[in-house]
C-alpha atoms as a PDB file:
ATOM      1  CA  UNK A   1      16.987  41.261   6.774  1.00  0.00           C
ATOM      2  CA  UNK A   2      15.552  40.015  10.073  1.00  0.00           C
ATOM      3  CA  UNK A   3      13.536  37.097  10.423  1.00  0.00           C
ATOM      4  CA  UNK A   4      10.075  37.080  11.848  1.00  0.00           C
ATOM      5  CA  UNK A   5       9.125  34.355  14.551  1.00  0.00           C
ATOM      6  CA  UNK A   6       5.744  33.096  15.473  1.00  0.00           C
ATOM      7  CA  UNK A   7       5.083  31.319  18.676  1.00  0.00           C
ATOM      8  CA  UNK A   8       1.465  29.921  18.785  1.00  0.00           C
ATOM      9  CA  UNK A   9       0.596  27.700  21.459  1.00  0.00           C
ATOM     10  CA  UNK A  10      -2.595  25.498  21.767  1.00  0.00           C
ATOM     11  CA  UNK A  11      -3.482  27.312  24.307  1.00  0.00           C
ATOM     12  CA  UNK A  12      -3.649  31.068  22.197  1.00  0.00           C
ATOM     13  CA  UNK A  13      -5.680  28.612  19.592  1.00  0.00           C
ATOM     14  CA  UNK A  14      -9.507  29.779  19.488  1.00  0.00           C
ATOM     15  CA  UNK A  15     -12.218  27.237  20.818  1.00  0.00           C
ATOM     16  CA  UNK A  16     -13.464  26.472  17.325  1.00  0.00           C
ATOM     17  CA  UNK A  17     -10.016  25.319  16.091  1.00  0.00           C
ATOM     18  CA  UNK A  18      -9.366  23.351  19.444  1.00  0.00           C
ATOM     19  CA  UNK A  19     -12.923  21.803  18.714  1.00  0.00           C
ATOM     20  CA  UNK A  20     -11.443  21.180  14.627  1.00  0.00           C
ATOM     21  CA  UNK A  21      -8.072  20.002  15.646  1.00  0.00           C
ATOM     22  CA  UNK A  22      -9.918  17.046  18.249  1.00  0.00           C
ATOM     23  CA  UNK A  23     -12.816  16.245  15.750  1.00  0.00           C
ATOM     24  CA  UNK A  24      -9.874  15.494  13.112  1.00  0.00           C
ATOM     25  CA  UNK A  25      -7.578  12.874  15.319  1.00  0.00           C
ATOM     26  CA  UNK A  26     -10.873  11.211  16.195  1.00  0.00           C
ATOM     27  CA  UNK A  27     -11.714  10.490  13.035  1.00  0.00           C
ATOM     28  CA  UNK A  28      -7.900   9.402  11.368  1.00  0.00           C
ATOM     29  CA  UNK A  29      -8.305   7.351  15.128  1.00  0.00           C
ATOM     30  CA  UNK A  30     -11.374   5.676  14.005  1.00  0.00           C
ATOM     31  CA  UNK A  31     -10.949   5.781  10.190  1.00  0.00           C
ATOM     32  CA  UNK A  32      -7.304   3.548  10.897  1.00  0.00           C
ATOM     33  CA  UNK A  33      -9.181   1.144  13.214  1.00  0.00           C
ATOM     34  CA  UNK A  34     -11.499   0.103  10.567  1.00  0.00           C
ATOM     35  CA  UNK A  35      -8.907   0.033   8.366  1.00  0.00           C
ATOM     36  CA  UNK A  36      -6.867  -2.327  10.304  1.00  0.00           C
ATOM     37  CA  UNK A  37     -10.380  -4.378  11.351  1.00  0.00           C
ATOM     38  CA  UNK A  38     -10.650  -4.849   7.880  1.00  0.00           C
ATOM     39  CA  UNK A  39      -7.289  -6.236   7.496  1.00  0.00           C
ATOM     40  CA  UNK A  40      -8.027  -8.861   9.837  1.00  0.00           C
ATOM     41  CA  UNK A  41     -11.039 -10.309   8.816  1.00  0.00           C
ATOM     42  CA  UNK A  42     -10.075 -10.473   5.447  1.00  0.00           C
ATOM     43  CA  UNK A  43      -6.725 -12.356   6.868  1.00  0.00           C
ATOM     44  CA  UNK A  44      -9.118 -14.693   8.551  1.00  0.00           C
ATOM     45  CA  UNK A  45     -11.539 -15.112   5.979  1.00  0.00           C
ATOM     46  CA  UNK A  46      -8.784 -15.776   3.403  1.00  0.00           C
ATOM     47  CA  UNK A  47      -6.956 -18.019   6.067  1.00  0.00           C
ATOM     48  CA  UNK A  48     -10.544 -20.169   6.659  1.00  0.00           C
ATOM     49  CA  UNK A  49     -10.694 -20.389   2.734  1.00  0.00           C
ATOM     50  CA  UNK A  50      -6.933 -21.607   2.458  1.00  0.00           C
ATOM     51  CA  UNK A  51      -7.236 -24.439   4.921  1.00  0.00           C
ATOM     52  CA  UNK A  52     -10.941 -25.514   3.467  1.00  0.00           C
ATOM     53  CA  UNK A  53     -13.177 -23.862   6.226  1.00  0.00           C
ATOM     54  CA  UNK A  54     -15.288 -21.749   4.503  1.00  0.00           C
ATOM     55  CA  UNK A  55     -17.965 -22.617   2.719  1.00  0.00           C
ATOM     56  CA  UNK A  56     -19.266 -20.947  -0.404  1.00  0.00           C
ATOM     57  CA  UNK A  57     -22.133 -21.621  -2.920  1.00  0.00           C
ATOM     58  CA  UNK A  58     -21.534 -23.676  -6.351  1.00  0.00           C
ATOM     59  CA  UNK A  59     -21.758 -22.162  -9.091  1.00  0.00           C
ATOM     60  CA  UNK A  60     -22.203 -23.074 -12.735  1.00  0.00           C
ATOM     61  CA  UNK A  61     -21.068 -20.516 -15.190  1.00  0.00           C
ATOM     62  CA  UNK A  62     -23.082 -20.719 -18.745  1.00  0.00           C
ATOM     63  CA  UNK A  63     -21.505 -18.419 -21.590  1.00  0.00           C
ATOM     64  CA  UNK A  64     -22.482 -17.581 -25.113  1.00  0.00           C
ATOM     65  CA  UNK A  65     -18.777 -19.013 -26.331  1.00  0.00           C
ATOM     66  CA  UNK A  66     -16.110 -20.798 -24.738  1.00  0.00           C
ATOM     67  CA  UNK A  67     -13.668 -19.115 -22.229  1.00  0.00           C
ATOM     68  CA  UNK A  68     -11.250 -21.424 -21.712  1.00  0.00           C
ATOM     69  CA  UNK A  69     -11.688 -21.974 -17.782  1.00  0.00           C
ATOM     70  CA  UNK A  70      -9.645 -24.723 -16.106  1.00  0.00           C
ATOM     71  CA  UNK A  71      -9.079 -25.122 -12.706  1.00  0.00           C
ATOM     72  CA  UNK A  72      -9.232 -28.332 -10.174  1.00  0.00           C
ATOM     73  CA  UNK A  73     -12.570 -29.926 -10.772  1.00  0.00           C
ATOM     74  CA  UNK A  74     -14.382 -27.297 -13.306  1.00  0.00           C
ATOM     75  CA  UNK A  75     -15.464 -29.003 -16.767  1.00  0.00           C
ATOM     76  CA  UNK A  76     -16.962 -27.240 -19.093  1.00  0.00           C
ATOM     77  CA  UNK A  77     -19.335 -28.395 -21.673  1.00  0.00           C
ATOM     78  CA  UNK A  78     -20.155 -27.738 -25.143  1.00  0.00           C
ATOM     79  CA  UNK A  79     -24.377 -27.019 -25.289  1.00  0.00           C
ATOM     80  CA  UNK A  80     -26.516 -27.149 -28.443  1.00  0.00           C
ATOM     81  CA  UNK A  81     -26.585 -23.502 -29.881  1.00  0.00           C
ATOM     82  CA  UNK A  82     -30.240 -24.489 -31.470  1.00  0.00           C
ATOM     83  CA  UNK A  83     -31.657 -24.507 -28.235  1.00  0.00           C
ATOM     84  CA  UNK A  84     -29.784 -21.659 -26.480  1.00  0.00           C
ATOM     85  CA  UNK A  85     -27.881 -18.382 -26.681  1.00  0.00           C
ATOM     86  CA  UNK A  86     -25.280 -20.115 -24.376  1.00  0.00           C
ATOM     87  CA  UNK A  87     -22.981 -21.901 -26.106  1.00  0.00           C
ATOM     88  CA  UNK A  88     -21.018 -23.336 -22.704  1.00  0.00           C
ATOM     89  CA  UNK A  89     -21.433 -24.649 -19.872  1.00  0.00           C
ATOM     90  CA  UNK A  90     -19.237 -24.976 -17.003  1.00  0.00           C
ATOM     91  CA  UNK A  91     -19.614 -26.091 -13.658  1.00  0.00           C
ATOM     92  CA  UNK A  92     -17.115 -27.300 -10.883  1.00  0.00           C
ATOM     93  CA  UNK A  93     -16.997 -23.656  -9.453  1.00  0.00           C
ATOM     94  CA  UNK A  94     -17.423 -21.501  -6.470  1.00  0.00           C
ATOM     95  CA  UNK A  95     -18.257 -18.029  -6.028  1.00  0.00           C
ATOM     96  CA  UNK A  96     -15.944 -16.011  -3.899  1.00  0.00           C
ATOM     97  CA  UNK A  97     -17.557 -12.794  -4.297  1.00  0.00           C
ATOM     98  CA  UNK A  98     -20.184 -10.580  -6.811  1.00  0.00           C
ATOM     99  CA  UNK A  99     -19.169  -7.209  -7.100  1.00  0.00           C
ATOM    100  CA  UNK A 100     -21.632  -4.751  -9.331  1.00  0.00           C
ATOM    101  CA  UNK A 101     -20.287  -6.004 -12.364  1.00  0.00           C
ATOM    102  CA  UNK A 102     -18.027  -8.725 -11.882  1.00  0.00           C
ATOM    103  CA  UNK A 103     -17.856 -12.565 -10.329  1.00  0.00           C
ATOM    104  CA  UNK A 104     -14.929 -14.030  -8.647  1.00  0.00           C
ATOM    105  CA  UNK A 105     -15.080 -17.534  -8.807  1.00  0.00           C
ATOM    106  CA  UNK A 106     -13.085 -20.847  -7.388  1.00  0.00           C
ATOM    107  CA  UNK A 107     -12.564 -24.162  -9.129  1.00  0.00           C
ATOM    108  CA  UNK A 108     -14.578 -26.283  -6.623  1.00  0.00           C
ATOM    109  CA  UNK A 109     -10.860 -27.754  -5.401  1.00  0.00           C
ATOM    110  CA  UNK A 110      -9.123 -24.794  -5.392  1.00  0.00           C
ATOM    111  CA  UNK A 111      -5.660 -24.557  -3.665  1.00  0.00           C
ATOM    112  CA  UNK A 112      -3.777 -22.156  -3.362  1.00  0.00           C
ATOM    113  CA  UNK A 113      -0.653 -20.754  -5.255  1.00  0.00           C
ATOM    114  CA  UNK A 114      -1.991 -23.397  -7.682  1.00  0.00           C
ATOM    115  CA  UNK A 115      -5.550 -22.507  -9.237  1.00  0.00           C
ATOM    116  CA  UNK A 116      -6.552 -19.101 -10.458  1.00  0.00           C
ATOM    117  CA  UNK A 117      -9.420 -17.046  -9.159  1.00  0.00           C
ATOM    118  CA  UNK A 118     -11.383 -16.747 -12.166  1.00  0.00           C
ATOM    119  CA  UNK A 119     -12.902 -13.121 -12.888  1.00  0.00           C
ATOM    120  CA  UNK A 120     -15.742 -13.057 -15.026  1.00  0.00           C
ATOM    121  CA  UNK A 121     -17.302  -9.959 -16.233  1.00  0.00           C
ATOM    122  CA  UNK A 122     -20.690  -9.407 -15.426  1.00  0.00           C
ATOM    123  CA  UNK A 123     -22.687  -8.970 -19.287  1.00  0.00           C
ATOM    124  CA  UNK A 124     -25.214  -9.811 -21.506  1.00  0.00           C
ATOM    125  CA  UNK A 125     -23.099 -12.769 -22.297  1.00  0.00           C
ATOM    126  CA  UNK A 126     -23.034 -14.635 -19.491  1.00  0.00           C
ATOM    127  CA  UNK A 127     -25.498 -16.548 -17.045  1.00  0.00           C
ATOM    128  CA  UNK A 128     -24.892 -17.947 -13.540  1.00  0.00           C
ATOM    129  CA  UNK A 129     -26.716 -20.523 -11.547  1.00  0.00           C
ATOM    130  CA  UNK A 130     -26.313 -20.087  -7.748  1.00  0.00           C
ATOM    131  CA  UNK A 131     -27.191 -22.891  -5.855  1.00  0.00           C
ATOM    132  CA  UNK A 132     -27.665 -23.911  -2.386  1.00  0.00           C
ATOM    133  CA  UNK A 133     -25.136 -26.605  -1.988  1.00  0.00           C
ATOM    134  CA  UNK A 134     -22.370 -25.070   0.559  1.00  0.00           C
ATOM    135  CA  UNK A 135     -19.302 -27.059   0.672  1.00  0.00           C
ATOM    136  CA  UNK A 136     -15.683 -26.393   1.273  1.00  0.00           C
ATOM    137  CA  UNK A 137     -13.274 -25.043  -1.396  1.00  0.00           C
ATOM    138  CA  UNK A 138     -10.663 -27.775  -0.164  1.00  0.00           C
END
Protein backbone atom coordinates (compact mmCIF):
# COMPACT_ATOMS: atom_id res chain seq x y z
CA UNK A 1 0.00 0.00 0.00
CA UNK A 2 1.71 3.32 -0.74
CA UNK A 3 0.35 6.51 0.05
CA UNK A 4 -0.31 9.21 -2.46
CA UNK A 5 0.87 12.90 -1.66
CA UNK A 6 -0.41 16.09 -3.09
CA UNK A 7 1.52 19.27 -2.92
CA UNK A 8 -0.58 22.26 -4.21
CA UNK A 9 0.72 25.57 -3.73
CA UNK A 10 -1.16 28.94 -4.20
CA UNK A 11 0.83 29.59 -6.68
CA UNK A 12 -0.24 26.17 -9.08
CA UNK A 13 -3.96 27.55 -7.97
CA UNK A 14 -5.83 28.90 -11.23
CA UNK A 15 -6.68 32.75 -11.38
CA UNK A 16 -10.37 32.14 -10.81
CA UNK A 17 -9.80 30.30 -7.49
CA UNK A 18 -7.09 32.94 -6.39
CA UNK A 19 -9.88 35.56 -7.34
CA UNK A 20 -12.59 33.01 -5.01
CA UNK A 21 -10.21 32.39 -2.23
CA UNK A 22 -9.63 36.69 -1.81
CA UNK A 23 -13.38 37.54 -2.49
CA UNK A 24 -14.15 35.00 0.53
CA UNK A 25 -11.64 36.54 3.42
CA UNK A 26 -13.00 39.92 2.36
CA UNK A 27 -16.19 39.22 3.08
CA UNK A 28 -15.77 36.91 6.68
CA UNK A 29 -13.30 40.40 7.08
CA UNK A 30 -16.18 42.63 6.63
CA UNK A 31 -19.08 40.35 7.69
CA UNK A 32 -17.02 40.10 11.49
CA UNK A 33 -16.58 43.90 11.55
CA UNK A 34 -20.20 44.51 11.44
CA UNK A 35 -20.66 41.95 13.64
CA UNK A 36 -18.46 43.32 16.24
CA UNK A 37 -19.86 47.17 15.28
CA UNK A 38 -22.96 45.82 16.25
CA UNK A 39 -21.78 44.62 19.50
CA UNK A 40 -20.77 47.94 20.43
CA UNK A 41 -23.49 50.04 19.82
CA UNK A 42 -25.79 47.86 21.32
CA UNK A 43 -23.23 47.92 24.52
CA UNK A 44 -23.57 51.65 24.34
CA UNK A 45 -27.06 51.95 23.70
CA UNK A 46 -27.86 49.49 26.52
CA UNK A 47 -25.15 51.28 28.73
CA UNK A 48 -26.99 54.99 27.91
CA UNK A 49 -30.35 53.19 28.87
CA UNK A 50 -28.83 51.71 32.22
CA UNK A 51 -27.53 54.98 33.56
CA UNK A 52 -30.90 57.01 32.33
CA UNK A 53 -29.48 58.63 29.06
CA UNK A 54 -31.59 57.57 26.55
CA UNK A 55 -34.65 58.71 25.90
CA UNK A 56 -37.58 56.75 24.55
CA UNK A 57 -41.31 57.49 23.80
CA UNK A 58 -44.23 56.70 26.48
CA UNK A 59 -46.31 54.43 25.84
CA UNK A 60 -49.73 53.39 27.06
CA UNK A 61 -50.64 49.83 26.45
CA UNK A 62 -54.68 49.25 26.13
CA UNK A 63 -55.73 45.41 26.08
CA UNK A 64 -58.98 43.59 25.64
CA UNK A 65 -58.31 41.80 29.33
CA UNK A 66 -55.95 42.27 31.98
CA UNK A 67 -52.25 41.11 31.72
CA UNK A 68 -51.01 41.50 34.84
CA UNK A 69 -48.11 44.14 34.07
CA UNK A 70 -46.20 45.63 37.02
CA UNK A 71 -43.18 47.33 36.90
CA UNK A 72 -41.81 50.79 38.60
CA UNK A 73 -44.39 53.39 37.79
CA UNK A 74 -46.91 51.40 35.28
CA UNK A 75 -50.68 51.32 36.64
CA UNK A 76 -53.04 49.82 34.91
CA UNK A 77 -56.65 50.56 34.84
CA UNK A 78 -59.81 48.81 34.63
CA UNK A 79 -62.02 50.65 31.45
CA UNK A 80 -65.78 50.30 30.90
CA UNK A 81 -66.27 47.25 28.50
CA UNK A 82 -69.71 49.12 27.27
CA UNK A 83 -67.80 51.60 25.64
CA UNK A 84 -64.79 49.62 24.33
CA UNK A 85 -63.29 46.34 23.16
CA UNK A 86 -60.36 47.18 25.57
CA UNK A 87 -60.93 46.14 28.74
CA UNK A 88 -57.38 47.72 30.27
CA UNK A 89 -55.52 50.27 30.34
CA UNK A 90 -52.06 50.73 31.32
CA UNK A 91 -49.73 53.39 31.14
CA UNK A 92 -46.36 54.20 32.99
CA UNK A 93 -44.39 52.53 30.05
CA UNK A 94 -41.72 52.92 27.51
CA UNK A 95 -41.10 51.39 24.32
CA UNK A 96 -37.72 49.89 23.81
CA UNK A 97 -38.25 48.52 20.50
CA UNK A 98 -41.27 47.27 17.77
CA UNK A 99 -40.29 44.38 15.99
CA UNK A 100 -42.94 43.03 13.12
CA UNK A 101 -44.98 41.51 15.59
CA UNK A 102 -43.94 42.24 18.92
CA UNK A 103 -43.34 45.42 21.51
CA UNK A 104 -40.70 45.58 24.07
CA UNK A 105 -41.61 47.84 26.60
CA UNK A 106 -40.05 49.59 29.99
CA UNK A 107 -41.88 50.52 33.16
CA UNK A 108 -41.30 54.32 32.88
CA UNK A 109 -38.62 53.81 36.05
CA UNK A 110 -37.10 50.93 34.97
CA UNK A 111 -33.80 49.72 36.60
CA UNK A 112 -32.07 47.27 35.95
CA UNK A 113 -31.70 43.63 37.33
CA UNK A 114 -34.94 44.83 38.98
CA UNK A 115 -37.92 45.45 36.42
CA UNK A 116 -38.78 43.19 33.55
CA UNK A 117 -38.81 44.16 29.91
CA UNK A 118 -42.27 43.51 29.13
CA UNK A 119 -42.94 41.66 25.65
CA UNK A 120 -46.19 42.11 24.29
CA UNK A 121 -47.39 40.37 21.28
CA UNK A 122 -48.41 42.34 18.54
CA UNK A 123 -52.56 41.18 17.83
CA UNK A 124 -55.89 42.00 17.35
CA UNK A 125 -56.02 42.30 21.06
CA UNK A 126 -54.05 44.92 21.84
CA UNK A 127 -53.72 48.81 21.13
CA UNK A 128 -50.79 51.18 21.75
CA UNK A 129 -50.63 54.90 22.04
CA UNK A 130 -47.19 56.36 21.11
CA UNK A 131 -46.66 59.64 22.20
CA UNK A 132 -44.25 62.36 21.86
CA UNK A 133 -43.13 62.88 25.36
CA UNK A 134 -39.26 61.65 25.41
CA UNK A 135 -37.94 61.26 28.80
CA UNK A 136 -35.40 59.11 30.47
CA UNK A 137 -36.05 55.50 31.61
CA UNK A 138 -34.20 56.42 35.00
Amino acid sequence: MSAIAVDIRVGDLPVAAHAALVVGLFAAAVILAVGLYAVQVGQQSAGQLDRGERSTPSVILYTAEGIGIQGAGVVGTPLDPAVSKFHMRYSGLRLLLKTPDRYLLLPTHWQRGYDPVIVVADTDDIRIDVTTDYTTTA
